[in-house]
Protein backbone atom coordinates (compact mmCIF):
# COMPACT_ATOMS: atom_id res chain seq x y z
CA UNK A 1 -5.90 -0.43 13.21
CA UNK A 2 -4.97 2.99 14.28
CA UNK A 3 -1.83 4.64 13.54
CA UNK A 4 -0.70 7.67 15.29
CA UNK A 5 2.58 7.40 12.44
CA UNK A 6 2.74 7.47 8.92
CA UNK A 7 6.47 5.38 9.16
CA UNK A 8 4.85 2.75 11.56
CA UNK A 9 1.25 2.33 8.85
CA UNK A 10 4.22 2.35 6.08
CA UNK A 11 5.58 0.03 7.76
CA UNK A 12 2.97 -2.44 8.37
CA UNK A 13 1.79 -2.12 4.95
CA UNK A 14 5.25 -3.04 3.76
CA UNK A 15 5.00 -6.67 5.93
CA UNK A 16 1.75 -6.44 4.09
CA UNK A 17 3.30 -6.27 0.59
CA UNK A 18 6.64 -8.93 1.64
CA UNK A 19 3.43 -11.57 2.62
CA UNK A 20 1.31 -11.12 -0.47
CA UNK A 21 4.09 -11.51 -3.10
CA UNK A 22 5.16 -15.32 -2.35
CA UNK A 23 4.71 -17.36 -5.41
CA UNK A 24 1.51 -18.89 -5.97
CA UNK A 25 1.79 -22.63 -7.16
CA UNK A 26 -0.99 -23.07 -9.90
CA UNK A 27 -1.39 -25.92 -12.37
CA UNK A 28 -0.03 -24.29 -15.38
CA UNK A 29 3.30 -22.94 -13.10
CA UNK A 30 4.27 -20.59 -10.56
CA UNK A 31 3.04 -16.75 -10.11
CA UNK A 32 4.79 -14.41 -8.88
CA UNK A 33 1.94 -11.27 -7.93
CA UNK A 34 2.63 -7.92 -7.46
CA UNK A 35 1.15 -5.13 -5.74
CA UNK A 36 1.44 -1.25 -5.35
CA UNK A 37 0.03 -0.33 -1.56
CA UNK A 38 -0.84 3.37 -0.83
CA UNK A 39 -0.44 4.80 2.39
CA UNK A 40 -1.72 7.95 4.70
CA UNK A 41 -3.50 8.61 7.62
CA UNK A 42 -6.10 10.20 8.65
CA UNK A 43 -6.26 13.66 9.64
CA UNK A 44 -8.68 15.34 12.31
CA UNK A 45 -11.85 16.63 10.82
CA UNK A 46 -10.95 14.74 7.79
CA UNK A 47 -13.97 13.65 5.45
CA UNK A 48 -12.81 10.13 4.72
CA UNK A 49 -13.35 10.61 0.96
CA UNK A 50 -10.61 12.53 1.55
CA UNK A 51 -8.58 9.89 2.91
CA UNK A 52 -9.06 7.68 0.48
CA UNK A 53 -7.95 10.05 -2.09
CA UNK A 54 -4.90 10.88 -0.50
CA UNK A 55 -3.82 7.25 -0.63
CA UNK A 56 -5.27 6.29 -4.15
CA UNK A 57 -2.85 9.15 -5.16
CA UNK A 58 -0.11 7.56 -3.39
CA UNK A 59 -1.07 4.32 -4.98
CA UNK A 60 -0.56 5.54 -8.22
CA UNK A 61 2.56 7.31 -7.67
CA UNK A 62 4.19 3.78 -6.15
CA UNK A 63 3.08 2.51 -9.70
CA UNK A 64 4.63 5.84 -11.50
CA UNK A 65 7.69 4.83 -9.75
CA UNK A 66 8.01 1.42 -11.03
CA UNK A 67 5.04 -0.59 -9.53
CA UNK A 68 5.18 -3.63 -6.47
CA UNK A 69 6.33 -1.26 -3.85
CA UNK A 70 4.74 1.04 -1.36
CA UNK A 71 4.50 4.10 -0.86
CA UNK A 72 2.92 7.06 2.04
CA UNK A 73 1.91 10.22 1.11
CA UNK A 74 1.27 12.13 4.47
């Protein structure tokens, strides 16, 4: 997907993070998973290493600021 808008890719990856954190029924009980999502986009030019950088750092600053959430770093 291509998004010309860091709020609508923050957005999508936040429907992304609501859908993957429904408990999962296994044998031994229920889990409850969380996630931490990094978002950016990419910018002309851009090598996509990069890109990838930029939103492994955002990544880790949603878990600096107290893990399952998202967060964009334009």
């Amino acid at each position: 997907m291509l998004f010309r808008s860091l709020e609508k890719a923050e957005a999508i990856a936040a429907k992304m993070h609501a859908a993957a954190r429904l408990p999962l029924e296994l044998v031994s009980g229920s889990v409850l998973p969380t996630l931490s999502i990094g978002v950016t986009l990419i910018r002309a030019g851009e090598a996509i290493e990069a890109v990838v950088e930029r939103a492994d750092q955002a990544m880790y600053e949603a878990k600096q600021h107290g893990r399952d959430r998202v967060m964009a770093l334009g």
